[in-house]
C-alpha atoms as a PDB file:
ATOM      1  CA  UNK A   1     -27.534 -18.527 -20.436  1.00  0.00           C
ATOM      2  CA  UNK A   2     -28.784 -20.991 -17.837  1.00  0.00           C
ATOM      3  CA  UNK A   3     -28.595 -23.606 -20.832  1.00  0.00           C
ATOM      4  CA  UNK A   4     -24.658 -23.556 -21.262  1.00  0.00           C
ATOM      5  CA  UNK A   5     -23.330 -22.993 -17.933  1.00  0.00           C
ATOM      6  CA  UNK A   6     -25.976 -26.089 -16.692  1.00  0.00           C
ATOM      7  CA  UNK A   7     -24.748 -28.245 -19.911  1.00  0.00           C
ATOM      8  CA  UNK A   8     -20.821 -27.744 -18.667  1.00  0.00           C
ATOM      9  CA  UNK A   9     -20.951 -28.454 -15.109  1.00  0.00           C
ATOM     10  CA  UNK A  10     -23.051 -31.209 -15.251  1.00  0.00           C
ATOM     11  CA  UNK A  11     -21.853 -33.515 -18.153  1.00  0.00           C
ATOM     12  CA  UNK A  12     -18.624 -34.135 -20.040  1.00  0.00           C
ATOM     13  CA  UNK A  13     -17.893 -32.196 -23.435  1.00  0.00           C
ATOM     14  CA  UNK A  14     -15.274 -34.613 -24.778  1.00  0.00           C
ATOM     15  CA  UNK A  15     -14.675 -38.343 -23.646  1.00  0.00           C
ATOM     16  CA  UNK A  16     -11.119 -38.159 -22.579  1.00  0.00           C
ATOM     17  CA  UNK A  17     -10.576 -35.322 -20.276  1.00  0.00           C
ATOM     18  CA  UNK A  18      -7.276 -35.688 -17.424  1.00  0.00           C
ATOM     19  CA  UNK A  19      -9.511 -35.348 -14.548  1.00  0.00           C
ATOM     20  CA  UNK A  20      -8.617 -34.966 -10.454  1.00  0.00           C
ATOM     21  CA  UNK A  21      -9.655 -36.147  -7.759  1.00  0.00           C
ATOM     22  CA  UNK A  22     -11.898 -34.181  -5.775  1.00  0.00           C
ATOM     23  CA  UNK A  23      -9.129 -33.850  -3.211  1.00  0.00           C
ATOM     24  CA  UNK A  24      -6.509 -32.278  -6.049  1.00  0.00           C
ATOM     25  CA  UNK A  25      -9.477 -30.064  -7.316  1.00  0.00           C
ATOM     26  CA  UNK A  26      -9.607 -28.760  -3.987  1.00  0.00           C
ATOM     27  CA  UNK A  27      -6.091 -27.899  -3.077  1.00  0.00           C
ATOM     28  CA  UNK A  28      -5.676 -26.755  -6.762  1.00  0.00           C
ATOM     29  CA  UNK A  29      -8.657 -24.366  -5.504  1.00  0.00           C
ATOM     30  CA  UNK A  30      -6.469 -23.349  -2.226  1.00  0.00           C
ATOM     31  CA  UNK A  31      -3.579 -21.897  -4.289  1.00  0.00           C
ATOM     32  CA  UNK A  32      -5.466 -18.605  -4.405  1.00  0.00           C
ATOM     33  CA  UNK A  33      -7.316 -16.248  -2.135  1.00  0.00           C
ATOM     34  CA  UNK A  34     -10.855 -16.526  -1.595  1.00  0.00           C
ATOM     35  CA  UNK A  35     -11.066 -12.813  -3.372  1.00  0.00           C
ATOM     36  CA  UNK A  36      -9.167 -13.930  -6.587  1.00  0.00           C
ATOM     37  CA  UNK A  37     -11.249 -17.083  -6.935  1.00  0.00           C
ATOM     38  CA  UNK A  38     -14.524 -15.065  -6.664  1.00  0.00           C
ATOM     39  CA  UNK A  39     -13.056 -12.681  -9.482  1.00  0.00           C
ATOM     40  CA  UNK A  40     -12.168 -15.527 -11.074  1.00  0.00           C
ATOM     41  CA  UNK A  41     -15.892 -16.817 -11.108  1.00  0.00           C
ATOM     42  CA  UNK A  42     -17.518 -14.112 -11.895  1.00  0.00           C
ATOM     43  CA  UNK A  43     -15.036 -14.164 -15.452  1.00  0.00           C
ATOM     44  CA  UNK A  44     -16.081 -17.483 -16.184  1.00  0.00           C
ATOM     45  CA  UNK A  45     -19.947 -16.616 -15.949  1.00  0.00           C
ATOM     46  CA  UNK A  46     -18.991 -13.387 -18.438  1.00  0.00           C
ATOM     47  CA  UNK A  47     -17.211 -15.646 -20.853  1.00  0.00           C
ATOM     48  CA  UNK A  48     -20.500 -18.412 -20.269  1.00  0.00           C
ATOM     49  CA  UNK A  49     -22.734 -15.744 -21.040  1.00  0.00           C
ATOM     50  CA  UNK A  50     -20.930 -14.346 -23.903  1.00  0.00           C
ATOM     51  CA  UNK A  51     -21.004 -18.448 -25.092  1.00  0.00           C
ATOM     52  CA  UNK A  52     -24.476 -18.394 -25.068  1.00  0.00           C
ATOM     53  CA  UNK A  53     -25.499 -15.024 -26.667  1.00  0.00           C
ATOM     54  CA  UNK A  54     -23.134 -16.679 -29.270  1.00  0.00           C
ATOM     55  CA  UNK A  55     -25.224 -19.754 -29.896  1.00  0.00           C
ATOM     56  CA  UNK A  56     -22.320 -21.623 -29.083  1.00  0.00           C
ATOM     57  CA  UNK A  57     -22.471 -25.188 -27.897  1.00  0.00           C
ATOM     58  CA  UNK A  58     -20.796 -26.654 -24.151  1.00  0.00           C
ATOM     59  CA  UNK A  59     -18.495 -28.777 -27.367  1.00  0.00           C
ATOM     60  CA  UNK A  60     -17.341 -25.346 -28.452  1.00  0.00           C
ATOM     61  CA  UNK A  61     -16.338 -24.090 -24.843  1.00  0.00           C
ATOM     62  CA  UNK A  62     -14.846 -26.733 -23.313  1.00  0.00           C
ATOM     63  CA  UNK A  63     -12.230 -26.079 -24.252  1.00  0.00           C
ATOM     64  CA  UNK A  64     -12.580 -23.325 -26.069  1.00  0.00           C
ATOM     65  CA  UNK A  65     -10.725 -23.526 -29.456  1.00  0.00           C
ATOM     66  CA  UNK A  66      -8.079 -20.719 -30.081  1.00  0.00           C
ATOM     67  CA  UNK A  67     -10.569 -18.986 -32.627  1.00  0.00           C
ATOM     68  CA  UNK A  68     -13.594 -18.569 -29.881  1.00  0.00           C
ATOM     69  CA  UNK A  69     -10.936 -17.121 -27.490  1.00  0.00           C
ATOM     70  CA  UNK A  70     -10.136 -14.742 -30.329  1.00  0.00           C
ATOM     71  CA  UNK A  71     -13.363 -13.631 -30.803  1.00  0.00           C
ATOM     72  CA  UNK A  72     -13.994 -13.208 -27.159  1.00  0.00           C
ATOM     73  CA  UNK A  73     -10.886 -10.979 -26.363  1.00  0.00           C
ATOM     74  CA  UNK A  74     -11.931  -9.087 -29.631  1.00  0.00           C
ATOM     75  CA  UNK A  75     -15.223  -8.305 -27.925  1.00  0.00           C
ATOM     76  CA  UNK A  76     -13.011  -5.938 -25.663  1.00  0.00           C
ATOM     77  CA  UNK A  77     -11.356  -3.944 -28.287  1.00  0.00           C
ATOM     78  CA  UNK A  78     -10.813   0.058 -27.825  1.00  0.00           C
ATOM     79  CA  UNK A  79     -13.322  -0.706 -24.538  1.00  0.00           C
ATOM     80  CA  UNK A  80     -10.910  -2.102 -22.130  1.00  0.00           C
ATOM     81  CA  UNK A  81      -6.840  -2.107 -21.182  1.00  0.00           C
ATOM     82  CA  UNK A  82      -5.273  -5.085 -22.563  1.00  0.00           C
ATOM     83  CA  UNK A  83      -3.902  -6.212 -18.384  1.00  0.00           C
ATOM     84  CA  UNK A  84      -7.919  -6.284 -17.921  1.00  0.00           C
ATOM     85  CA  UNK A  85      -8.893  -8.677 -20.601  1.00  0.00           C
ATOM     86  CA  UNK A  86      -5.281 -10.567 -20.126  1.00  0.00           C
ATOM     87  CA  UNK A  87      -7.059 -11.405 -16.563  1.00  0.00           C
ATOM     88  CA  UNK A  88     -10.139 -12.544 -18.177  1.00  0.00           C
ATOM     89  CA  UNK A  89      -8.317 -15.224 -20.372  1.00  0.00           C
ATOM     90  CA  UNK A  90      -6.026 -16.315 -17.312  1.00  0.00           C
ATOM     91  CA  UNK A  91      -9.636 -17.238 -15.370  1.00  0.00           C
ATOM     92  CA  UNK A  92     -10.897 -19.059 -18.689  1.00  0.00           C
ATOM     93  CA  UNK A  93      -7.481 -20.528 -18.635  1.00  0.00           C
ATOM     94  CA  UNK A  94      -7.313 -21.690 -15.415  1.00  0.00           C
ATOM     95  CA  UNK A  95     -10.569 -23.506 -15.417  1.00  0.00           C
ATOM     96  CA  UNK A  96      -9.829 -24.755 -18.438  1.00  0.00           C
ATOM     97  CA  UNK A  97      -7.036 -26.573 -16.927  1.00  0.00           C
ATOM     98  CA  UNK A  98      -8.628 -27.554 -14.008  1.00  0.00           C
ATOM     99  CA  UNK A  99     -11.235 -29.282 -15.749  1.00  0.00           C
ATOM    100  CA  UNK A 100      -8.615 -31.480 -17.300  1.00  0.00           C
ATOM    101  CA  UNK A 101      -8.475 -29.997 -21.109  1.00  0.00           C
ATOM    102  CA  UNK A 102      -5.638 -28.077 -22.707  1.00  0.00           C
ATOM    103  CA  UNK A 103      -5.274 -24.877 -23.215  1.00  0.00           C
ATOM    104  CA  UNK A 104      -6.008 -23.829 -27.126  1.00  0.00           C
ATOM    105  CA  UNK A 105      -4.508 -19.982 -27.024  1.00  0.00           C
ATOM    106  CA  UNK A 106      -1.840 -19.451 -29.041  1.00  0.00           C
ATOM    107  CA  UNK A 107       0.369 -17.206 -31.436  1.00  0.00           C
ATOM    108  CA  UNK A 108      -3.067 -15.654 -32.705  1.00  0.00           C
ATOM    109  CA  UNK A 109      -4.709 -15.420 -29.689  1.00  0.00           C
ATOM    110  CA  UNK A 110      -0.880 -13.160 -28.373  1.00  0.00           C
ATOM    111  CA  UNK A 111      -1.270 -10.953 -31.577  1.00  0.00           C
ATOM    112  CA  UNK A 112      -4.915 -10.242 -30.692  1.00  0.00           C
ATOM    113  CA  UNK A 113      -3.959  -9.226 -27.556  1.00  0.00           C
ATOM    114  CA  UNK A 114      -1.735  -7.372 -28.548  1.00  0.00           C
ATOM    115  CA  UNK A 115      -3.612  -5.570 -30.580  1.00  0.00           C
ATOM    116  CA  UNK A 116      -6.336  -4.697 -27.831  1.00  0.00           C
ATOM    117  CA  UNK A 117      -3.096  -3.090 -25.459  1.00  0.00           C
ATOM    118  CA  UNK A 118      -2.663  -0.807 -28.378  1.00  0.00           C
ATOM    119  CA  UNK A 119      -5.958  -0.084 -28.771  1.00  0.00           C
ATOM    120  CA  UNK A 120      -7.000   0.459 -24.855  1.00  0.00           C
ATOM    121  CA  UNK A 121      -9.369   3.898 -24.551  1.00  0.00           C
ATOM    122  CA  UNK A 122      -7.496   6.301 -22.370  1.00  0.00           C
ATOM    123  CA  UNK A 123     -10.504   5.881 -20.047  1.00  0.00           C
ATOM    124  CA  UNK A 124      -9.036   2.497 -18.969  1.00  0.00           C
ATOM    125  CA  UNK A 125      -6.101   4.025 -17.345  1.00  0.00           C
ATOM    126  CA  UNK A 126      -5.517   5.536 -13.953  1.00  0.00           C
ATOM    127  CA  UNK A 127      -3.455   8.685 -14.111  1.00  0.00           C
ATOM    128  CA  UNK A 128      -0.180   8.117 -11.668  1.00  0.00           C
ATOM    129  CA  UNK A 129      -1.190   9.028  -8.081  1.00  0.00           C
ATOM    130  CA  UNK A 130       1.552  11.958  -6.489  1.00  0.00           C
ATOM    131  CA  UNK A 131       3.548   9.670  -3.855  1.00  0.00           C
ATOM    132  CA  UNK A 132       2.720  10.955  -0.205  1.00  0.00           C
ATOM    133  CA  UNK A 133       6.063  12.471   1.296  1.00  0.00           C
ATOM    134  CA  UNK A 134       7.956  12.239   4.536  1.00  0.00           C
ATOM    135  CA  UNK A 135       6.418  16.260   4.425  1.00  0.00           C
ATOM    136  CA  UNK A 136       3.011  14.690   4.450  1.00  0.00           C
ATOM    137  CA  UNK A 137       3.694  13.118   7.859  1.00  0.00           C
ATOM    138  CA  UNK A 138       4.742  16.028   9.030  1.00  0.00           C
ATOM    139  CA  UNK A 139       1.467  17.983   8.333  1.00  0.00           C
ATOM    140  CA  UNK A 140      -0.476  14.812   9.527  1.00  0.00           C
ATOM    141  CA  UNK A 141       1.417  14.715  12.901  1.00  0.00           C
ATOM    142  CA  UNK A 142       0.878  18.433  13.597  1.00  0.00           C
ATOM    143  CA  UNK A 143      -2.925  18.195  13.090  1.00  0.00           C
ATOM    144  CA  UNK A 144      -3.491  15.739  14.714  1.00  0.00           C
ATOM    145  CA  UNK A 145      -3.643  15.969  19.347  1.00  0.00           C
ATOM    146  CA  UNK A 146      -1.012  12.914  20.056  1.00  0.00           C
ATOM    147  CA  UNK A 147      -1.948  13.291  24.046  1.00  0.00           C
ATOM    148  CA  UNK A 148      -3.022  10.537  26.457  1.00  0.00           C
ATOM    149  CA  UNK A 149      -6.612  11.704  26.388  1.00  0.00           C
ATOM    150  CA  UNK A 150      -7.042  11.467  22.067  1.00  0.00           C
ATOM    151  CA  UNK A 151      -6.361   7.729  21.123  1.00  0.00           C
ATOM    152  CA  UNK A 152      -7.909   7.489  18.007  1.00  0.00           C
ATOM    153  CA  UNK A 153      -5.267  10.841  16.809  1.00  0.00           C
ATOM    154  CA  UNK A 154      -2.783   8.422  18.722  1.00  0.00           C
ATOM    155  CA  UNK A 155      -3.603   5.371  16.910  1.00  0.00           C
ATOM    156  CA  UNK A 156      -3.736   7.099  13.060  1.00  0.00           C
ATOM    157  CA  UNK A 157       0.086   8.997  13.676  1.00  0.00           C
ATOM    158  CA  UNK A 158       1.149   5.041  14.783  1.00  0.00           C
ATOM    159  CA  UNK A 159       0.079   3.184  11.725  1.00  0.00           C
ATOM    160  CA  UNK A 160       0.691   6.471   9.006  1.00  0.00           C
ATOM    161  CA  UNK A 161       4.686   5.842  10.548  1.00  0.00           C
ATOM    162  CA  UNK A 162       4.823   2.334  10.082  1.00  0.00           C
ATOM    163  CA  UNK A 163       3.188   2.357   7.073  1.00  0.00           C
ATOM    164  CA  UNK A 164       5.540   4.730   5.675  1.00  0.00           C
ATOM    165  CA  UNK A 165       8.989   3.162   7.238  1.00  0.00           C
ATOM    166  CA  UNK A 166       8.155  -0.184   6.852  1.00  0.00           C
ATOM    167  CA  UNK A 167       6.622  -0.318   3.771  1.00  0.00           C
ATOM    168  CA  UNK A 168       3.769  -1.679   4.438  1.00  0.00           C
ATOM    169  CA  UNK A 169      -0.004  -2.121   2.790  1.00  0.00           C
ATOM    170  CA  UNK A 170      -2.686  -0.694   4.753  1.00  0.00           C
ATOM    171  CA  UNK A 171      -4.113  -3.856   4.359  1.00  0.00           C
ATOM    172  CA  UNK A 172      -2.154  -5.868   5.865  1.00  0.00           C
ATOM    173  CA  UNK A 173      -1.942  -3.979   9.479  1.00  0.00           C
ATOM    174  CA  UNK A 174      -5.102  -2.417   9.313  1.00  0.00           C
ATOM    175  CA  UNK A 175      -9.306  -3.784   9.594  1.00  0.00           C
ATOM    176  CA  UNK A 176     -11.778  -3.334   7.514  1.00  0.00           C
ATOM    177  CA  UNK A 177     -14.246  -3.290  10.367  1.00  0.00           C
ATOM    178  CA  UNK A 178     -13.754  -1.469  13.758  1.00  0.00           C
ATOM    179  CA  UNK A 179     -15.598  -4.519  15.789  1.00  0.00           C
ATOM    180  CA  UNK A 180     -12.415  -6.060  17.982  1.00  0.00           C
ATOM    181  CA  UNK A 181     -14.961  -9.128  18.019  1.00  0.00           C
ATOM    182  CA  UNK A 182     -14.666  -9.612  14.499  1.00  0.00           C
ATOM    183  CA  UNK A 183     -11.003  -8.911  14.146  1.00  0.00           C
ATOM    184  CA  UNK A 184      -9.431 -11.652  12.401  1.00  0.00           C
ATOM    185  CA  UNK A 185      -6.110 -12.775  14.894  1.00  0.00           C
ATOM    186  CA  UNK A 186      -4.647 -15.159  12.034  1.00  0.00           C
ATOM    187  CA  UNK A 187      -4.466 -12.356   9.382  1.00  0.00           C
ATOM    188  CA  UNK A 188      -3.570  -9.222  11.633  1.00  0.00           C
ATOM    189  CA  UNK A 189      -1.136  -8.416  13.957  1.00  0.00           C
ATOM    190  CA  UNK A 190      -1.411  -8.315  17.661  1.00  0.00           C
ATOM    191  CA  UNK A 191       0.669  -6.194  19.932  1.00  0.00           C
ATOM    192  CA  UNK A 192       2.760  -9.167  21.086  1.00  0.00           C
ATOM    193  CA  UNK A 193       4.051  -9.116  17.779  1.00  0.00           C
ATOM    194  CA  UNK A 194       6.068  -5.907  18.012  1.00  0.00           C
ATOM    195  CA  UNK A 195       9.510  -6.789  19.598  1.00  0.00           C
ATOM    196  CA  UNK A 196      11.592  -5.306  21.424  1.00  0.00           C
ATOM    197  CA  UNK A 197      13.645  -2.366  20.676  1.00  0.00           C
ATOM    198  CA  UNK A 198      17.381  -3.689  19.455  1.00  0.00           C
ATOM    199  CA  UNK A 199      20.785  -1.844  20.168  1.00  0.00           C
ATOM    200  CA  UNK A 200      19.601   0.919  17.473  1.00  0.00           C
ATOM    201  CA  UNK A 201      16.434   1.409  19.058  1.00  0.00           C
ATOM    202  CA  UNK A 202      14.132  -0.362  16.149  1.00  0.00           C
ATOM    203  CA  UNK A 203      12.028  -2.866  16.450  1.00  0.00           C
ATOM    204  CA  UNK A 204      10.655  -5.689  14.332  1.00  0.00           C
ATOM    205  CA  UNK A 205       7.202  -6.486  13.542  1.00  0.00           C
ATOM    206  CA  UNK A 206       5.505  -9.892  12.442  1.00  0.00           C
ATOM    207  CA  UNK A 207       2.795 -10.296  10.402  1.00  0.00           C
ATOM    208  CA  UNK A 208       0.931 -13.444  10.203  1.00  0.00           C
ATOM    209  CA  UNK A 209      -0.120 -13.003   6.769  1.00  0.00           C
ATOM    210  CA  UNK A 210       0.591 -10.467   4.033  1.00  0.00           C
ATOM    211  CA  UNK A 211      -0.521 -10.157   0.532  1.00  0.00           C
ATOM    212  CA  UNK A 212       2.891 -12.076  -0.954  1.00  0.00           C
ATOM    213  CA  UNK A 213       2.922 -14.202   2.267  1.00  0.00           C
ATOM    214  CA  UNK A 214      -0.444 -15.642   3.383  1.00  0.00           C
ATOM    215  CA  UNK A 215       0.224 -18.840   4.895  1.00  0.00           C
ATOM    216  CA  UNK A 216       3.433 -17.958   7.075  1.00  0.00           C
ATOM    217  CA  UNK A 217       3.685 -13.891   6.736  1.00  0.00           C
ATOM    218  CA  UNK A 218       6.670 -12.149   7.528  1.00  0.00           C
ATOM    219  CA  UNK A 219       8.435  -9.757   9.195  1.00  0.00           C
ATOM    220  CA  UNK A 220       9.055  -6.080   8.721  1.00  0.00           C
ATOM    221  CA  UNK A 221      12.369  -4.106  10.371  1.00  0.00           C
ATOM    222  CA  UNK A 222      10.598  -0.540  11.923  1.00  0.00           C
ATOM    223  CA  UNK A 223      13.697   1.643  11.893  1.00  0.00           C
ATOM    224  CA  UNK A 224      13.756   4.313  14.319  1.00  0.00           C
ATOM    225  CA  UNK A 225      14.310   7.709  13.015  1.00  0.00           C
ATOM    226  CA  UNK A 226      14.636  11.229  13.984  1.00  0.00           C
ATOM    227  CA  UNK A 227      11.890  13.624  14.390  1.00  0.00           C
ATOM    228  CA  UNK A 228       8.619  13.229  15.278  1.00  0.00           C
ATOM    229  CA  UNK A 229       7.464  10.860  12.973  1.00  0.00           C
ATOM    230  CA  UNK A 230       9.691   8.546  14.539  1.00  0.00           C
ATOM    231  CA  UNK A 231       7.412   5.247  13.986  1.00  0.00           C
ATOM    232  CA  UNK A 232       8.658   3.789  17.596  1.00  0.00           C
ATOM    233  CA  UNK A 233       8.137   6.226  19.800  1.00  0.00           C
ATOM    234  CA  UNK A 234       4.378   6.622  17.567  1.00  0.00           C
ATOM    235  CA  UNK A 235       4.035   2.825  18.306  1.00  0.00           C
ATOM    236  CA  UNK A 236       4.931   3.226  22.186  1.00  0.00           C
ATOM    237  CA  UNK A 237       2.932   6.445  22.420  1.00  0.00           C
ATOM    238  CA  UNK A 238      -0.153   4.438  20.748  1.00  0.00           C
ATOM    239  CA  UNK A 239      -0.016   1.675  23.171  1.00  0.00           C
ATOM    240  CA  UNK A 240       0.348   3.536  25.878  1.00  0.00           C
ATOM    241  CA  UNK A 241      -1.950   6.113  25.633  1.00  0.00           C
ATOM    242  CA  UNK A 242      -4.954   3.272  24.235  1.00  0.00           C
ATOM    243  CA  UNK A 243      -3.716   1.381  27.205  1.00  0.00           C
ATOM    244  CA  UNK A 244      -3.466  -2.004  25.346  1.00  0.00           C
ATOM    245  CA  UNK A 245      -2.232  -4.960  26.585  1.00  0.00           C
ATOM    246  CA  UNK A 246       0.131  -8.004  24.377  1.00  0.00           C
ATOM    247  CA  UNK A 247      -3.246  -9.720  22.820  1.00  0.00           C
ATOM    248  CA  UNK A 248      -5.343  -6.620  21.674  1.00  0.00           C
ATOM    249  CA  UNK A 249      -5.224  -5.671  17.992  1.00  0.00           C
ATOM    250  CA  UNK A 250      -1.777  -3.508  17.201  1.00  0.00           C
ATOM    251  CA  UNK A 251      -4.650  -0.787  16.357  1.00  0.00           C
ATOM    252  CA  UNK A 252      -7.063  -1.071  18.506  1.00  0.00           C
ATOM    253  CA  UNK A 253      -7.413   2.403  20.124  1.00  0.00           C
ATOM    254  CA  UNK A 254     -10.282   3.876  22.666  1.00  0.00           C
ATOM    255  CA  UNK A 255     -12.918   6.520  21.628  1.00  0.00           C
ATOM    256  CA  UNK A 256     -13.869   9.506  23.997  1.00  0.00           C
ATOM    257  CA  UNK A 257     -16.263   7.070  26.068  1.00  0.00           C
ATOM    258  CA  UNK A 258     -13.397   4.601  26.787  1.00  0.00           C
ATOM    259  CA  UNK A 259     -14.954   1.886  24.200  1.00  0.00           C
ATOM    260  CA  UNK A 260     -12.182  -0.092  22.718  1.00  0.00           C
ATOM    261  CA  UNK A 261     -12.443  -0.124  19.040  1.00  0.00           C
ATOM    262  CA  UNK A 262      -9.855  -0.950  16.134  1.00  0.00           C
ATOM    263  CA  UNK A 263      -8.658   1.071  13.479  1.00  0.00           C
ATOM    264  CA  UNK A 264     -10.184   0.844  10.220  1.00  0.00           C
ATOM    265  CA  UNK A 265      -8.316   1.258   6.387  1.00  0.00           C
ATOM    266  CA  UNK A 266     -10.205   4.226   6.052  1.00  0.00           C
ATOM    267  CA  UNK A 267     -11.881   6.102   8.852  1.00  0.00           C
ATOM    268  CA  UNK A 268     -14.657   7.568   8.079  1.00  0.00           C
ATOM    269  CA  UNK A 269     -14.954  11.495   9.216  1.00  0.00           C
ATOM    270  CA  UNK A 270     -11.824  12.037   8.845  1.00  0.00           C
ATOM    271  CA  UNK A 271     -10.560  14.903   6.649  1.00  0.00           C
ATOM    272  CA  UNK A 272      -8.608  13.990   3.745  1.00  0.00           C
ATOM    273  CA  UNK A 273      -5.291  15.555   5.273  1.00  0.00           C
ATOM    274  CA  UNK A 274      -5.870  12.668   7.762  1.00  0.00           C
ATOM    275  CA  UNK A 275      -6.482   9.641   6.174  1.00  0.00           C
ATOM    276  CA  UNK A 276      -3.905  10.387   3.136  1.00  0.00           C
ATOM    277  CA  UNK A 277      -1.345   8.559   5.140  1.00  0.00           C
ATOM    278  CA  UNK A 278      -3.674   4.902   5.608  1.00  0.00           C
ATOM    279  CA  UNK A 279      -3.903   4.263   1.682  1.00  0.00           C
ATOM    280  CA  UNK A 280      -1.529   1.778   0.557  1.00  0.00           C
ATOM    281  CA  UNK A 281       1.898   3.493   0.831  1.00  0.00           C
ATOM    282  CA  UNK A 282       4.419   1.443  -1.555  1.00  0.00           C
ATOM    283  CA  UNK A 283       4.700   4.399  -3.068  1.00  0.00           C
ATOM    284  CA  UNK A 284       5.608   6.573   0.026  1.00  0.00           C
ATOM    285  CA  UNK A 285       8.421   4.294   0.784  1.00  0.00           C
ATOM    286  CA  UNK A 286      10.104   4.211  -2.919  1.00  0.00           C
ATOM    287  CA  UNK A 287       9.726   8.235  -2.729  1.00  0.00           C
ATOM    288  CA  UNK A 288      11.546   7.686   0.744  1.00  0.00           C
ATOM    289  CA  UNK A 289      14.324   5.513  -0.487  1.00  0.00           C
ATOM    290  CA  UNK A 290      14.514   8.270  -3.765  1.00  0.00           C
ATOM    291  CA  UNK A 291      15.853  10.868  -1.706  1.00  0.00           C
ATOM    292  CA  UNK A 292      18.506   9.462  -0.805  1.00  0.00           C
ATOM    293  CA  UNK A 293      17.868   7.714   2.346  1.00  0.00           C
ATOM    294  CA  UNK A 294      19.452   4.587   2.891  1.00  0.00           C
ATOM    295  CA  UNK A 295      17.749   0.563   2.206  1.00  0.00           C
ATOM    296  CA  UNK A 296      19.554  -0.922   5.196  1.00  0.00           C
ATOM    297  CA  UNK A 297      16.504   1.299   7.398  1.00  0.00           C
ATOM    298  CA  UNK A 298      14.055  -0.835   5.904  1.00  0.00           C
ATOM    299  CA  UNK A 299      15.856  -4.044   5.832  1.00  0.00           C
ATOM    300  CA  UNK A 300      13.910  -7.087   7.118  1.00  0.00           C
ATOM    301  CA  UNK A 301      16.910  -8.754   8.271  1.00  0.00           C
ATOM    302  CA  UNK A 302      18.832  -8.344  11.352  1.00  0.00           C
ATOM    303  CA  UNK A 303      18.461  -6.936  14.687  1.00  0.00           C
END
């Protein structure tokens, strides 16, 4: 294994590759998350390894001719859904490319995919998850103590709402660690970036990065609604009860001893009736709009 992957990224397989500049290879690089280019990695060193269990030469990978990718996206056959292995073959694609070679899949290499999306084990799918409900929020909200002396109950009713209204990932409003010191500013939101209530009594939010946005985010219209999972007066209750000021974390919220801490995508020790609503809730918002209720709540635009 070590012999193939050291052969290809320290000499040159063919004489005439189009190669970058170090600078292009490094904004080329840029166009995707950190994440994705790790995944992407880790497919290369599959394929690599595959290569070499093969007895196949760094000539015979780079690039790989349409035959070898055959044979490689065969190797998945009846184990794997054909999305999964399409992924594989766009990392092996993309560094391909990058490298400076072109790409050898073709009409055979379609067909064998093809073949492996008919073939997929029903093991490889997910069964459809039941969309959480404005009901749900309803049954959160009443278990949960919404006073000034629980913020933590205060801060979960506050970002179930907005989730829910403003369709919105968990991911993109919420931390992955609880640590306000390590509580990334450039990705999250802040308080500051909640408006002002308009005419109609909603509010807008910004984000300064979202999954479909990352280098200039966006922002999200919270609509004010009726009832008590209004997501304003959740948001106002939130920040008033936590006692945060503009620059703290939108979530941050304060445990029994007063420590300021910031709400995590899932909380541990939670019960599941509580942490239903912090999943990612696409799904809550499409059931939303299916009942009837009207897009111009969730509209971006506007004031």
């Amino acid at each position: 294994m070590t012999r193939i992957r050291s052969t290809l990224t320290t000499t040159t397989t063919h004489s005439n590759p189009t190669r970058l500049s170090a600078k292009a290879r490094k904004l080329m690089d840029a166009s995707v998350a950190v994440k994705t280019q790790s995944r992407k990695r880790n497919n290369i060193t599959e394929f690599l390894d595959w290569a070499h269990q093969q007895h196949l030469h760094a000539k015979d990978v780079l690039p790989a001719s349409e035959i070898t990718l055959c044979e490689y996206a065969a190797e998945f056959g009846g184990k794997l859904a054909g999305s999964s292995v399409k992924a594989k073959l766009s990392a092996i694609k993309g560094w391909t490319i990058t490298k400076g070679y072109a790409w050898q899949g073709s009409d055979r290499l379609r067909k064998v995919l093809a073949g492996i999306e008919r073939s997929a084990p029903p093991s490889s799918f997910r069964p459809e998850r039941e969309p959480v409900k404005k009901s749900h929020l309803s049954m959160l909200h009443a278990d949960l103590d919404l006073s000034d002396t629980n913020g933590l109950d205060c801060c979960i009713a506050a970002a179930a709402d907005l989730m829910f209204y403003s369709q919105l990932r968990a991911g993109e409003v919420l931390s992955t660690n609880s640590s306000i010191a390590q509580y990334d500013f450039k990705a999250m939101p802040r308080v500051s970036d909640l408006s002002k209530a308009n005419n109609a009594g909603s509010k807008k939010l910004s984000l300064p990065k979202t999954k479909t946005n990352q280098m200039r985010g966006d922002k999200v219209m919270v609509p004010v609604q009726q009832g008590s999972t209004n997501p304003i007066h959740s948001l106002d209750n939130h920040i008033h009860a936590n006692e945060l000021a503009p620059s703290d974390p939108l979530f941050a919220y304060r445990d029994t001893k007063g420590t300021k801490l910031v709400g995590q995508v899932i909380v541990s020790g939670l019960e599941e009736q509580r942490t239903i609503c912090l999943r990612e809730s696409i799904q809550m918002s499409f059931k939303y709009l299916g009942d009837g209720n009207p897009l111009l709540f969730l509209n971006t635009g506007g004031t």
